[in-house]
C-alpha atoms as a PDB file:
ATOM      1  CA  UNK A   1      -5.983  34.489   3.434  1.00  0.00           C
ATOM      2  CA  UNK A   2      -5.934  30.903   2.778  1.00  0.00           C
ATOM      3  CA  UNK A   3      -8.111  28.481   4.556  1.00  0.00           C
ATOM      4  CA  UNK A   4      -7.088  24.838   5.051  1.00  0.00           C
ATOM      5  CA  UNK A   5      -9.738  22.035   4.315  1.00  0.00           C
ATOM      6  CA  UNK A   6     -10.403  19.804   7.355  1.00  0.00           C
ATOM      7  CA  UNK A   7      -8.646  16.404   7.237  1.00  0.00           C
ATOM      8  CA  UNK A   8     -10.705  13.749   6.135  1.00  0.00           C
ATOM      9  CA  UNK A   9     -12.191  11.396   8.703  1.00  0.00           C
ATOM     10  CA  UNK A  10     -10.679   8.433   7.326  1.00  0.00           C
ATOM     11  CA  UNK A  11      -7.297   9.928   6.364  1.00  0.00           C
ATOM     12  CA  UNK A  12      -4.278   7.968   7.923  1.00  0.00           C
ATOM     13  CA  UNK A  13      -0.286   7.794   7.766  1.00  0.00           C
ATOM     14  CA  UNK A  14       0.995   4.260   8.249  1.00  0.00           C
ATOM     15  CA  UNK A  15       4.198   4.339   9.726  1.00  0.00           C
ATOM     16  CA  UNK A  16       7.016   1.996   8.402  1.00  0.00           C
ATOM     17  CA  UNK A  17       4.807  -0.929   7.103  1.00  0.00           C
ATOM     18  CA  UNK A  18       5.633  -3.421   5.163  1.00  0.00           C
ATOM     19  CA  UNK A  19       4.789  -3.377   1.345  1.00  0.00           C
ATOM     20  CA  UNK A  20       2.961  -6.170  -1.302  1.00  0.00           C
ATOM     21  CA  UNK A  21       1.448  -6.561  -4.518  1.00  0.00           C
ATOM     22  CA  UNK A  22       2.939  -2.647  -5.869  1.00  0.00           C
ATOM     23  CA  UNK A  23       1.850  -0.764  -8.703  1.00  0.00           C
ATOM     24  CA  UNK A  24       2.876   2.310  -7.933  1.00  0.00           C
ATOM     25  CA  UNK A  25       4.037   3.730 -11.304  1.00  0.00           C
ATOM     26  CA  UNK A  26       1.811   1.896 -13.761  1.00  0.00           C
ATOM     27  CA  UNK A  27      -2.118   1.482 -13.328  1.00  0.00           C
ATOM     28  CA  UNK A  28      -2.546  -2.166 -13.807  1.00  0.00           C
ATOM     29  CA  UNK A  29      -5.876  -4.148 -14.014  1.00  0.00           C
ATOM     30  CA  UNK A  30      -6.364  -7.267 -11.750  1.00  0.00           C
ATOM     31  CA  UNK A  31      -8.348  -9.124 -14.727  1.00  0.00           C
ATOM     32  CA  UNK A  32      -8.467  -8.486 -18.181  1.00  0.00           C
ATOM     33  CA  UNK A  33     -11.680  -6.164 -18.653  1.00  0.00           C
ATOM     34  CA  UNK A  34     -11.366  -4.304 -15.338  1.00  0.00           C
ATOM     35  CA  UNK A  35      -9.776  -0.361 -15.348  1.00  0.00           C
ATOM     36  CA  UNK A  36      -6.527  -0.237 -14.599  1.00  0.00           C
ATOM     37  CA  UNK A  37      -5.712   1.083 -11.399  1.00  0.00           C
ATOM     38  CA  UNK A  38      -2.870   1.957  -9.295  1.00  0.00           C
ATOM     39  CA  UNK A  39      -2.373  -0.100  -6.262  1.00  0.00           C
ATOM     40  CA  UNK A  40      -0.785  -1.713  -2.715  1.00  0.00           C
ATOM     41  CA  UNK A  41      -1.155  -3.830   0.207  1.00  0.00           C
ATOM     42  CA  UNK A  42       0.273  -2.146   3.215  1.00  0.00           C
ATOM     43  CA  UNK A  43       1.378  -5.229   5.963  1.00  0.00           C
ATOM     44  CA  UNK A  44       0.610  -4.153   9.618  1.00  0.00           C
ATOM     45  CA  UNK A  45       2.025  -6.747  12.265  1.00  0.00           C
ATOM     46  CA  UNK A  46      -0.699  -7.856  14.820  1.00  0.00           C
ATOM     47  CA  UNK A  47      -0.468  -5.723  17.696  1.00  0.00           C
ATOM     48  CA  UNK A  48       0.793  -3.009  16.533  1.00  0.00           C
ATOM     49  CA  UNK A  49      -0.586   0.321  17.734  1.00  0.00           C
ATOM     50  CA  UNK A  50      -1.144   0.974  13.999  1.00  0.00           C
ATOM     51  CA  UNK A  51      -3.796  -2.077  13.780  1.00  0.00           C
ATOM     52  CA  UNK A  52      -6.097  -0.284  16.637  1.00  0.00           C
ATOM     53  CA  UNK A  53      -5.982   3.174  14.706  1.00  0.00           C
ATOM     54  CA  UNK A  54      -7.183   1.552  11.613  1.00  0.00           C
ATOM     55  CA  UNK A  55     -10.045   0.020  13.013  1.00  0.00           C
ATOM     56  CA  UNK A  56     -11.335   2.638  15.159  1.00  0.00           C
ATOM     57  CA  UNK A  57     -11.113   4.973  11.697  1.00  0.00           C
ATOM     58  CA  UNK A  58     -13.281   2.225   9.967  1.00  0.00           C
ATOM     59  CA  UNK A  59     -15.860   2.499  12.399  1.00  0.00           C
ATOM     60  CA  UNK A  60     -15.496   6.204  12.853  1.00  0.00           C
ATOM     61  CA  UNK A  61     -16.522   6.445   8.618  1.00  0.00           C
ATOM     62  CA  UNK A  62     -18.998   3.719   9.117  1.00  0.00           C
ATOM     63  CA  UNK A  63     -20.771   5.726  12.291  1.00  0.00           C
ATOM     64  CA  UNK A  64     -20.807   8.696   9.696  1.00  0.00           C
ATOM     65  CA  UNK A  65     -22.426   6.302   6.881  1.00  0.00           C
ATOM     66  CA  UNK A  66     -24.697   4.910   8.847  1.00  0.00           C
ATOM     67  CA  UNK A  67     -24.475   5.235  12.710  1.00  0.00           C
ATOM     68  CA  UNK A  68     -27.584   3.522  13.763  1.00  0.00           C
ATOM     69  CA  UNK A  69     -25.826   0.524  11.804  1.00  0.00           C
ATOM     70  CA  UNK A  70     -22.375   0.718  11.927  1.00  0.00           C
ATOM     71  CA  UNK A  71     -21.564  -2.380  14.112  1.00  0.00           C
ATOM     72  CA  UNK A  72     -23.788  -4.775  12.436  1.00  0.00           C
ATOM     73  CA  UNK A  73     -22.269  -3.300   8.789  1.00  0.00           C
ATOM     74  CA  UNK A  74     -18.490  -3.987   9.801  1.00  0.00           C
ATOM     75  CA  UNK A  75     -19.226  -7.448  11.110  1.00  0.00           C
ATOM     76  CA  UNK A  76     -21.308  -8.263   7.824  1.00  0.00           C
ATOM     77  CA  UNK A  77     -18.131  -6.783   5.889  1.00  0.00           C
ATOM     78  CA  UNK A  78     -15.521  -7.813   8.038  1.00  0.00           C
ATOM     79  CA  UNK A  79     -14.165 -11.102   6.224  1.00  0.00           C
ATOM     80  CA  UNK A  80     -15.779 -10.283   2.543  1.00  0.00           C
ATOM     81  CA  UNK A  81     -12.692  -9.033   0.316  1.00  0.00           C
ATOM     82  CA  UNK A  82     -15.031  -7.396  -2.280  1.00  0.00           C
ATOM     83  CA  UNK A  83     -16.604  -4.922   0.778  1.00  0.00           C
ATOM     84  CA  UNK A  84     -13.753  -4.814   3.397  1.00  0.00           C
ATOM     85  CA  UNK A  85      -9.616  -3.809   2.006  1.00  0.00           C
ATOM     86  CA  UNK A  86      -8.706  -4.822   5.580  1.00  0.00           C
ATOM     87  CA  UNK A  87      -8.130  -8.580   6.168  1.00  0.00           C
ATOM     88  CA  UNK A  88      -5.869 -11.019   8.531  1.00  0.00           C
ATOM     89  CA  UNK A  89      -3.051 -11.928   6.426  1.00  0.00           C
ATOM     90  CA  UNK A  90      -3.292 -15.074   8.605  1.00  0.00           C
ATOM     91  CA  UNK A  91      -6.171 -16.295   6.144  1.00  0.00           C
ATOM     92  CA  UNK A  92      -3.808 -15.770   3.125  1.00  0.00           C
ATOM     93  CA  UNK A  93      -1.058 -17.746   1.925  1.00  0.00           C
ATOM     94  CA  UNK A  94       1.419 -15.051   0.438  1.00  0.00           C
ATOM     95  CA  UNK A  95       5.077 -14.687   1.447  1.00  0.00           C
ATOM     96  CA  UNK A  96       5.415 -11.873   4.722  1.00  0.00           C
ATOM     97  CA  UNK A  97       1.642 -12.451   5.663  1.00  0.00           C
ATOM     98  CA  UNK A  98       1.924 -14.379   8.552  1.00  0.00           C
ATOM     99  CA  UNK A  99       0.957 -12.634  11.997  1.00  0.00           C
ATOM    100  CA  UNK A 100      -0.195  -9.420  10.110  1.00  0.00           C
ATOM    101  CA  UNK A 101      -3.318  -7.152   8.823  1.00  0.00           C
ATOM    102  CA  UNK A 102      -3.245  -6.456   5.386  1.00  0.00           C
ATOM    103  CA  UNK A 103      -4.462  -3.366   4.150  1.00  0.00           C
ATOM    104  CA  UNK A 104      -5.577  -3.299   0.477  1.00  0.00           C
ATOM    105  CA  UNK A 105      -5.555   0.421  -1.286  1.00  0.00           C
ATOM    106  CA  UNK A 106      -6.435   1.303  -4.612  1.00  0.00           C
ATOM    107  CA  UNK A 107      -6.459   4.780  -6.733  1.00  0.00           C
ATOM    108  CA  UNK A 108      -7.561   5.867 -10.391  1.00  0.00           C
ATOM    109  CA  UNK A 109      -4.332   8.983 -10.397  1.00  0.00           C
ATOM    110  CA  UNK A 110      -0.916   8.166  -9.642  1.00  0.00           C
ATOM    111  CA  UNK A 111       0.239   8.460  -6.033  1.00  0.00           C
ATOM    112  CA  UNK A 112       3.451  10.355  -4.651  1.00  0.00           C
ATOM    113  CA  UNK A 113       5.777   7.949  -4.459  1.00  0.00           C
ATOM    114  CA  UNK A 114       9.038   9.233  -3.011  1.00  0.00           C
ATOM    115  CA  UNK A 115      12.377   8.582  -0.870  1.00  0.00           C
ATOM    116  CA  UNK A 116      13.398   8.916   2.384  1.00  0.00           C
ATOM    117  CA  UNK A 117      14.382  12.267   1.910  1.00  0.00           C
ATOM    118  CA  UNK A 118      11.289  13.260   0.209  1.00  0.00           C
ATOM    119  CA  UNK A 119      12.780  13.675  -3.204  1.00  0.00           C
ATOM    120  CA  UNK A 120      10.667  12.062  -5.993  1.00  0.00           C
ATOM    121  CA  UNK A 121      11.137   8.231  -7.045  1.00  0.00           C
ATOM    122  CA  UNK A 122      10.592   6.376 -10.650  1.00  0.00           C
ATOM    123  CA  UNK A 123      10.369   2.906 -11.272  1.00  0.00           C
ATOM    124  CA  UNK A 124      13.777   3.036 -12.591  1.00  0.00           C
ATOM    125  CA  UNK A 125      14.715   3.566  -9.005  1.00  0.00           C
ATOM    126  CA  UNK A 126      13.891   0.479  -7.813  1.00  0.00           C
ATOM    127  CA  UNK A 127      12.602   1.324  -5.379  1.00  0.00           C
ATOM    128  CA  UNK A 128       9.767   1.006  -3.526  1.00  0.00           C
ATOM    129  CA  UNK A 129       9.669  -3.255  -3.672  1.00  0.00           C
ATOM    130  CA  UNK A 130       7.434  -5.679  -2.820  1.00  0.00           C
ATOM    131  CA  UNK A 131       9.205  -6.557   0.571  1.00  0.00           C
ATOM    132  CA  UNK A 132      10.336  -3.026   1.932  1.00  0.00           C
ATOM    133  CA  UNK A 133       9.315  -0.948   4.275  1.00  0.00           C
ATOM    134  CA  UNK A 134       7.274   2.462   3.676  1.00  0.00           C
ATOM    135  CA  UNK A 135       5.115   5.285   4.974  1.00  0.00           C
ATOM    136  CA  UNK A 136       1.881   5.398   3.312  1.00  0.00           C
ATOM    137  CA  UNK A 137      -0.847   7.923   3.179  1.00  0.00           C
ATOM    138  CA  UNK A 138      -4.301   6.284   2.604  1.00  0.00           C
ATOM    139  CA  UNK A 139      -8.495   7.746   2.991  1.00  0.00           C
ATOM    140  CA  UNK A 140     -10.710   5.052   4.380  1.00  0.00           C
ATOM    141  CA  UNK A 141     -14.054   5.563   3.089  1.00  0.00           C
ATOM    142  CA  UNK A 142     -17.224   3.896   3.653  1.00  0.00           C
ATOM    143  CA  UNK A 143     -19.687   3.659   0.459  1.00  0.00           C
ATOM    144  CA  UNK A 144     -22.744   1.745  -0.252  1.00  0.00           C
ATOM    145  CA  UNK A 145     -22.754   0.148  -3.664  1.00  0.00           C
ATOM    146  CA  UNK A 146     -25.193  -2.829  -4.000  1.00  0.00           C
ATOM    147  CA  UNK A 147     -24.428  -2.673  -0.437  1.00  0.00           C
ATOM    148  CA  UNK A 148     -22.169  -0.873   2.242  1.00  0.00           C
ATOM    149  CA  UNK A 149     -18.309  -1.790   2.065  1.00  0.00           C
ATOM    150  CA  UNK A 150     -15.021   0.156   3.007  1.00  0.00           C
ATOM    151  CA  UNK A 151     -12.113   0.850   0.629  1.00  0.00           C
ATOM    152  CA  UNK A 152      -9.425   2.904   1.041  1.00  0.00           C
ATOM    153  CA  UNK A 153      -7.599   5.198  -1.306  1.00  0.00           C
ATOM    154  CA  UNK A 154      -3.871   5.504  -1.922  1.00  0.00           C
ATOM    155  CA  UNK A 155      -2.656   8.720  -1.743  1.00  0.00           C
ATOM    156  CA  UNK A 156       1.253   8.124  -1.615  1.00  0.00           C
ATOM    157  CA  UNK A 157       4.318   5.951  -0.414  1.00  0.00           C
ATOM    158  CA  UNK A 158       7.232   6.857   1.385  1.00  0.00           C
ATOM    159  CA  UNK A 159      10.290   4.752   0.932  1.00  0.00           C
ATOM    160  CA  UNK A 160      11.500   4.039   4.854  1.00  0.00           C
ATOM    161  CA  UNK A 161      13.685   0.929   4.687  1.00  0.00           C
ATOM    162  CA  UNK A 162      15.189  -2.046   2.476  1.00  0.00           C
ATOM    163  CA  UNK A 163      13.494  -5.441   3.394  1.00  0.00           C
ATOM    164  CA  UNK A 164      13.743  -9.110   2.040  1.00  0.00           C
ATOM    165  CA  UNK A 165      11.937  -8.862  -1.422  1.00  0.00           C
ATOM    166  CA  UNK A 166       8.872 -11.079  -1.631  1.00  0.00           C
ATOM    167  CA  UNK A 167       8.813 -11.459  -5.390  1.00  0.00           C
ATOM    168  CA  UNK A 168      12.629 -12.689  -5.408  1.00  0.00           C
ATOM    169  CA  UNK A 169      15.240 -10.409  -5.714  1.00  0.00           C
ATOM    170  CA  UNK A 170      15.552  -6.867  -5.997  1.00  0.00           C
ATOM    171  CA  UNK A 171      17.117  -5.243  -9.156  1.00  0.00           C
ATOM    172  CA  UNK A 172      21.009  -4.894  -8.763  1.00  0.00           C
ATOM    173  CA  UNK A 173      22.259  -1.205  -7.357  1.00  0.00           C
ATOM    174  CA  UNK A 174      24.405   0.555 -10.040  1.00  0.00           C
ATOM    175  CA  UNK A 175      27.560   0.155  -7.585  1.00  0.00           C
ATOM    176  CA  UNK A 176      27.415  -3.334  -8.172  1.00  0.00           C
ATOM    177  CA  UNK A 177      29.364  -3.525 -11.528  1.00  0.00           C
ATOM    178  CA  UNK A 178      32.497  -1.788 -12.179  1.00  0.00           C
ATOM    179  CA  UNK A 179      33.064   0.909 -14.647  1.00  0.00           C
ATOM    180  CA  UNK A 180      33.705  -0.354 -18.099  1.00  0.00           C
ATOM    181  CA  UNK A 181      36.019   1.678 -20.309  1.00  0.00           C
ATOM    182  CA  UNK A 182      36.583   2.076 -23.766  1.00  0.00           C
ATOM    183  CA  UNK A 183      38.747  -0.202 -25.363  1.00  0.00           C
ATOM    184  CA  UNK A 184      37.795  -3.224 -22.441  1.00  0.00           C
ATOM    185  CA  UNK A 185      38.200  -7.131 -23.954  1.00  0.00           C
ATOM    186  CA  UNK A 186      36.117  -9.883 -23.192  1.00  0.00           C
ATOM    187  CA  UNK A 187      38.862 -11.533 -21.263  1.00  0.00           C
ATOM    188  CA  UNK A 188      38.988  -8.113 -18.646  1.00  0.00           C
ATOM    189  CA  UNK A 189      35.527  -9.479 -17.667  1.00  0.00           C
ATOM    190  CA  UNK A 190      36.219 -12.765 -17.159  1.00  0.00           C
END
């Protein structure tokens, strides 16, 4: 009989969040020297039930780290971007942050990154974009590395909805251009 693991403490599903800053398919680095890693910021509007869950989870894996110091450790944290992957997108200047937490994930392994309908996406999709909407399945996780910070680890991304891109545009859908056949002239095009 198989037993199922507990879920981790930290474990969350946003629902239908806006996503930034994507590398979903390709590890990148954020400065030459540093491993490559897989990455996204997940947008969270102010208010939003979501927002309250995510906090009480930080404190709930900070209590576990250290519970005699948890308080004091998030508000030393709280506004440091190398300790703490949740910040007000107020303090940022990037398109879609205004009047919304930003939550920062990274992994080392690829994440699930799939549709709507749970089938599998590739880049070549196009799909997820910076801009769109998603589910997301992230750990929070408190560790204490020349000092105690929280990170949080992406596990996958669930395409939800189509958005207004925030790099530009998004890459044309195949329906867009007609069918060319064999034989076609320049002048058919023109």
């Amino acid at each position: 009989m198989a037993t199922t693991q507990p879920t981790p403490i930290g474990r969350i599903m946003l629902k239908n969040v806006r996503l930034s800053f994507p590398a979903l398919f390709k590890a990148e680095a954020f400065k030459p020297g540093d491993e490559p890693k897989f990455k996204a910021t997940f947008l969270v509007a102010k208010g939003d039930p979501q927002e309250k869950v995510i906090e009480a989870k930080i404190l709930a894996i900070l209590k576990e780290k250290s519970p005699a110091k948890a308080d004091a450790i998030l508000k030393s944290i709280r506004n440091n971007p190398n300790k703490f992957c949740w910040s007000d997108g107020d303090t940022k200047s990037y398109d879609g942050y205004e009047g919304m937490m930003a939550l920062s994930c990274k992994a080392k392994t690829r994440p699930t990154v799939i549709a709507a309908d749970r089938s599998p996406l590739d880049e070549e999709d196009g799909k997820p974009y910076p801009g769109c909407y998603v589910n997301a399945s992230i750990d929070l996780f408190a560790y204490d590395n020349s000092g105690v910070g929280v990170s949080a680890s992406l596990r996958g991304v669930q395409f939800v909805s189509d958005g207004d891109s925030f790099s530009g545009s998004r890459p044309a859908d195949s329906d867009e251009f007609e069918e060319v056949t064999a034989g076609a002239d320049a002048e058919d095009f023109a």
